[in-house]
N, C-alpha and C. Protein backbone atom coordinates (compact mmCIF):
# COMPACT_ATOMS: atom_id res chain seq x y z
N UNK A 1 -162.58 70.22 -32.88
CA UNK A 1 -162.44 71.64 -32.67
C UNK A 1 -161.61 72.19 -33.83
N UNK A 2 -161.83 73.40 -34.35
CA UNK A 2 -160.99 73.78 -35.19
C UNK A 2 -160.89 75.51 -34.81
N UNK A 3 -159.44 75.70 -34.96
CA UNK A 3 -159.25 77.15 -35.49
C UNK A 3 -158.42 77.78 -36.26
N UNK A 4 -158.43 79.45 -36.27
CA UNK A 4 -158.42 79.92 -37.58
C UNK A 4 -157.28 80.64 -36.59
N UNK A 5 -155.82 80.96 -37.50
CA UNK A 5 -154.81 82.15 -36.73
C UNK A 5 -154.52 83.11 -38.06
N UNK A 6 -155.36 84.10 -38.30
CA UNK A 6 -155.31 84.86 -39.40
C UNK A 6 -153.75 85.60 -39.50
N UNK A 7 -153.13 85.93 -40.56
CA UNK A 7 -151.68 86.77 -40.74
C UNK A 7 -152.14 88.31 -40.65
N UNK A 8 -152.04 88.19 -39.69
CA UNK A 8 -152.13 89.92 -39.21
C UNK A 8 -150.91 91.08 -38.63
N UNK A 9 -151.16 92.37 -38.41
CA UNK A 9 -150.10 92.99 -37.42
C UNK A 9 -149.75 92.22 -36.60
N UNK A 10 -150.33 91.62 -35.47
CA UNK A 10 -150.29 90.88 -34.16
C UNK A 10 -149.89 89.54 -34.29
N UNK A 11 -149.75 88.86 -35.46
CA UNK A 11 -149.27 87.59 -35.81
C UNK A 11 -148.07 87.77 -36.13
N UNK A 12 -148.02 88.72 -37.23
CA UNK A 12 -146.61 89.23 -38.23
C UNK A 12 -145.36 89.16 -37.37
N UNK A 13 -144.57 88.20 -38.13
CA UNK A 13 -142.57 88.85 -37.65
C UNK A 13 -142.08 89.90 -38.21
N UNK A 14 -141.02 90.15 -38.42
CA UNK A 14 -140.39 90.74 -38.85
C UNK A 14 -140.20 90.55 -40.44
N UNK A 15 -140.34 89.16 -40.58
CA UNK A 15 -140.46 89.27 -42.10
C UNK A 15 -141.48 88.83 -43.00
N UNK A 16 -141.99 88.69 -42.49
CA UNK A 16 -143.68 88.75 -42.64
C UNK A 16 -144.68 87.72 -42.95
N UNK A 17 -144.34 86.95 -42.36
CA UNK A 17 -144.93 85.30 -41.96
C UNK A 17 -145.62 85.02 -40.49
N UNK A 18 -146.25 84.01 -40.24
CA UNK A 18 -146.91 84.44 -38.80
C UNK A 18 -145.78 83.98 -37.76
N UNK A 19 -146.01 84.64 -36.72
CA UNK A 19 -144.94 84.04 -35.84
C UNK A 19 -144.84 82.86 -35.08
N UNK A 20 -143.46 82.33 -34.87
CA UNK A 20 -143.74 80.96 -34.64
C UNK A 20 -144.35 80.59 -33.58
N UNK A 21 -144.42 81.63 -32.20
CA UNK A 21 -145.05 81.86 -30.39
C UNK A 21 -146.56 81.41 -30.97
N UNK A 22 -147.10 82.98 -32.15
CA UNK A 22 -148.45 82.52 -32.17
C UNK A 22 -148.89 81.21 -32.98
N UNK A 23 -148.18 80.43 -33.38
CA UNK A 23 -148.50 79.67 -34.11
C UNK A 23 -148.98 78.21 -32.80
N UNK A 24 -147.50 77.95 -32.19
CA UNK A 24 -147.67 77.07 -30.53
C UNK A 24 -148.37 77.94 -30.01
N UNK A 25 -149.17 79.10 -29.71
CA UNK A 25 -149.81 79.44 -28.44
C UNK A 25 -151.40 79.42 -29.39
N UNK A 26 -151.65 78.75 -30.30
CA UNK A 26 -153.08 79.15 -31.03
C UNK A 26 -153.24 77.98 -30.69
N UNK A 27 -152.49 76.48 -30.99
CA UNK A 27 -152.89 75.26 -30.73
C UNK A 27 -151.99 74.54 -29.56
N UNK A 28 -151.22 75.27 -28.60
CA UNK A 28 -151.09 74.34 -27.39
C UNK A 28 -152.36 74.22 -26.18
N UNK A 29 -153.11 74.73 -26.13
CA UNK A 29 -154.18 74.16 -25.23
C UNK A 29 -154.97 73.61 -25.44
N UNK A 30 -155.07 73.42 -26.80
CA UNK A 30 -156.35 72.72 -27.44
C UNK A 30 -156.56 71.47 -26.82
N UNK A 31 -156.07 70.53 -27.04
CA UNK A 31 -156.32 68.93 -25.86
C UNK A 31 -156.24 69.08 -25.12
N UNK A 32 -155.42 69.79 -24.05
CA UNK A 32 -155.91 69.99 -22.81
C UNK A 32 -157.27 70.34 -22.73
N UNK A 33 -157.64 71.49 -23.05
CA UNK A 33 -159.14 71.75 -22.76
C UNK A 33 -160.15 71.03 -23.70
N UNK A 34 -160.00 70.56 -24.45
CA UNK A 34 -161.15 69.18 -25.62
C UNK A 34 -160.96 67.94 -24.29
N UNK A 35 -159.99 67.81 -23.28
CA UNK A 35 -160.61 66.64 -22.55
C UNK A 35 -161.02 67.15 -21.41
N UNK A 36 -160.59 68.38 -20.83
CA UNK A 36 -161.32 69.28 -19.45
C UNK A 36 -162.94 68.85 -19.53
N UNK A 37 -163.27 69.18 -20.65
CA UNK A 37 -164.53 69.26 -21.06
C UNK A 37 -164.94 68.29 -21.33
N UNK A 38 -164.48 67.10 -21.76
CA UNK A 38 -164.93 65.62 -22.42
C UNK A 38 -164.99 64.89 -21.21
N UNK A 39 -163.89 64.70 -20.01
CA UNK A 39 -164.12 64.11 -19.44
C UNK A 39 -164.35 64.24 -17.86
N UNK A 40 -164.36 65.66 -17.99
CA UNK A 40 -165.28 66.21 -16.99
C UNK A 40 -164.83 66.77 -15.46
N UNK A 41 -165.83 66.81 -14.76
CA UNK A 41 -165.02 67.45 -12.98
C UNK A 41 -164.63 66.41 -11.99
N UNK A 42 -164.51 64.91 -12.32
CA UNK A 42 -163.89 63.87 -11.91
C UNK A 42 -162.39 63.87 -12.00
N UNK A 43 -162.07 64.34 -12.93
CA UNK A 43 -160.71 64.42 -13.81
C UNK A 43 -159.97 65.72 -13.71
N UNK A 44 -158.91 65.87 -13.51
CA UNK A 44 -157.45 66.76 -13.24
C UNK A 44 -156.59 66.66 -14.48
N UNK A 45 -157.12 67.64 -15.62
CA UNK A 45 -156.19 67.27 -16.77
C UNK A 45 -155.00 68.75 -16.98
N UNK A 46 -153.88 68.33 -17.31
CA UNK A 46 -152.46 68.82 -16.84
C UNK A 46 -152.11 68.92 -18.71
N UNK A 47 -151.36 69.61 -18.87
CA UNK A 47 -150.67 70.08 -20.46
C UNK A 47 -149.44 69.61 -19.75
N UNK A 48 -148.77 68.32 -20.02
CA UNK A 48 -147.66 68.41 -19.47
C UNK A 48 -146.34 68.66 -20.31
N UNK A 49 -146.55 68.64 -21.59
CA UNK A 49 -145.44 68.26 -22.58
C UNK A 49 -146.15 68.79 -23.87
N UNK A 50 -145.18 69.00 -24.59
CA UNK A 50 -145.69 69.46 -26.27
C UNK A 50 -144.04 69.98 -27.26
N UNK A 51 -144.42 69.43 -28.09
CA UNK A 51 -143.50 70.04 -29.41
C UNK A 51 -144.43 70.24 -30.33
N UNK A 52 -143.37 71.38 -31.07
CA UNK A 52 -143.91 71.67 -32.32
C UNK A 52 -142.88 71.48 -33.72
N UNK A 53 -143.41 71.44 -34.88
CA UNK A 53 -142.47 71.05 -35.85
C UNK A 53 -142.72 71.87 -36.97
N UNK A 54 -142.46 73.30 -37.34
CA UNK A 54 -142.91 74.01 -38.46
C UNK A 54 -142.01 73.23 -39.48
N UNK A 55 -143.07 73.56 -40.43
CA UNK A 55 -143.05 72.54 -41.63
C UNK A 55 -142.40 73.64 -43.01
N UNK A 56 -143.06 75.15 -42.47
CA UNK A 56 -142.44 75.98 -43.60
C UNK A 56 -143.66 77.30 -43.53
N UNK A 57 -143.35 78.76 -43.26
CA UNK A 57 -143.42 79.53 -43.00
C UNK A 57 -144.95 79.88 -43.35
N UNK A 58 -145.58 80.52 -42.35
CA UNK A 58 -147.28 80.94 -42.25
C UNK A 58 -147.41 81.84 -43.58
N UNK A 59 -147.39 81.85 -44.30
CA UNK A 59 -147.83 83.53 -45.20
C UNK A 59 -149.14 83.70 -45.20
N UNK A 60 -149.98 82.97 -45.13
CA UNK A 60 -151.26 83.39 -44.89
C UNK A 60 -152.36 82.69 -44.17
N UNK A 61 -153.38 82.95 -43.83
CA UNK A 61 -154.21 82.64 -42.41
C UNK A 61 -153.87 80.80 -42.48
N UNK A 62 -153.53 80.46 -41.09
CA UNK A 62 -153.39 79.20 -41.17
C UNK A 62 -154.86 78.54 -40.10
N UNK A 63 -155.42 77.35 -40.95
CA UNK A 63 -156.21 76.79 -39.76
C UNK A 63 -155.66 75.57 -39.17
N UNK A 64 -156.13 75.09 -38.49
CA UNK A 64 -156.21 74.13 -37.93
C UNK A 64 -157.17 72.76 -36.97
N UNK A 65 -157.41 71.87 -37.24
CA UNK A 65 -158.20 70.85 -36.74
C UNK A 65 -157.84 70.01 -36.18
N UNK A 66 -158.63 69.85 -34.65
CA UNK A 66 -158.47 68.23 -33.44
C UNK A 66 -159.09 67.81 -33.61
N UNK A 67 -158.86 66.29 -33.28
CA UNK A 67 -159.80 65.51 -33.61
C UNK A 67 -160.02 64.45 -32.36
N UNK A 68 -160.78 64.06 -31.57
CA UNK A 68 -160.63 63.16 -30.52
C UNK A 68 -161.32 61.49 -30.71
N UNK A 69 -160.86 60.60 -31.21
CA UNK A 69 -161.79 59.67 -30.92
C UNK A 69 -162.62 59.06 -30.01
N UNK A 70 -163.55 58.99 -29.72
CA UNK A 70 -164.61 58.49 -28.40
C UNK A 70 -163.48 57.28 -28.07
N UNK A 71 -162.99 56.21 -29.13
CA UNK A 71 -161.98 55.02 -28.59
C UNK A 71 -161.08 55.77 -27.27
N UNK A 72 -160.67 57.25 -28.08
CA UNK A 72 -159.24 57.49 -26.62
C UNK A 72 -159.57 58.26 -25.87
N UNK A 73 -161.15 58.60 -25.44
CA UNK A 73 -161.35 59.50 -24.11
C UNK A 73 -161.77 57.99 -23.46
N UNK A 74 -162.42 57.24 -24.13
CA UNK A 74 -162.59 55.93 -22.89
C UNK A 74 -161.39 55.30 -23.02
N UNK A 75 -160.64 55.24 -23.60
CA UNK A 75 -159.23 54.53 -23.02
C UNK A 75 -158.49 55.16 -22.14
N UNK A 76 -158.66 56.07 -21.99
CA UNK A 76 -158.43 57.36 -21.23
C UNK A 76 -158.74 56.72 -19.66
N UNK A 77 -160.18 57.15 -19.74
CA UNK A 77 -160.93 56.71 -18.87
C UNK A 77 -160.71 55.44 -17.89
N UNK A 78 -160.43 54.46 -18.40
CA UNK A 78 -160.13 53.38 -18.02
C UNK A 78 -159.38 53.03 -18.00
N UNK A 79 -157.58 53.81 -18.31
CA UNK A 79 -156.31 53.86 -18.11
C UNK A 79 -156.47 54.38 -16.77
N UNK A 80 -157.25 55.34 -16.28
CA UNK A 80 -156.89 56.12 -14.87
C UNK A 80 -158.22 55.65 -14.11
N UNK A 81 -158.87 54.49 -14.00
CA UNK A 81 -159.88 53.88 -12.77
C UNK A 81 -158.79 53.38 -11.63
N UNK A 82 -159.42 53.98 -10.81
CA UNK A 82 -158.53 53.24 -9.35
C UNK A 82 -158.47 51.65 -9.20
């Protein structure tokens, strides 16, 4: 999955970099919902935890890319069989 958080009014701080909320709220659901969907209506998947670590200030559109290996939705899978 990938996305795009363009530097806009609605991104912008005060000093004119994107803000750090939209930066965690563009990519905190992303794995949660890449395994909702991967592993389906059997499964109860929960966001339970997350950090973030800015590295050095947005000035302009930042993207971003997940990546899931098929190895860790079936390890997944077969971590949680009854």
């Amino acid at each position: 999955m990938r996305i795009k958080l363009p530097l806009n009014w609605k991104t912008r701080n005060y000093v004119g970099t994107i803000f750090g909320g939209s930066m965690y709220g563009a990519v905190d659901p992303i794995y949660m919902i890449m395994f909702i969907k991967l592993l389906g209506p059997k499964y109860i998947v929960w966001d339970k935890a997350a950090t973030i670590r800015f590295r050095k200030p947005g000035r302009t559109t930042m993207y971003a890319r997940f990546i899931l290996e098929q190895e860790e939705v079936e390890a997944i899978q077969k971590g949680t069989e009854p």
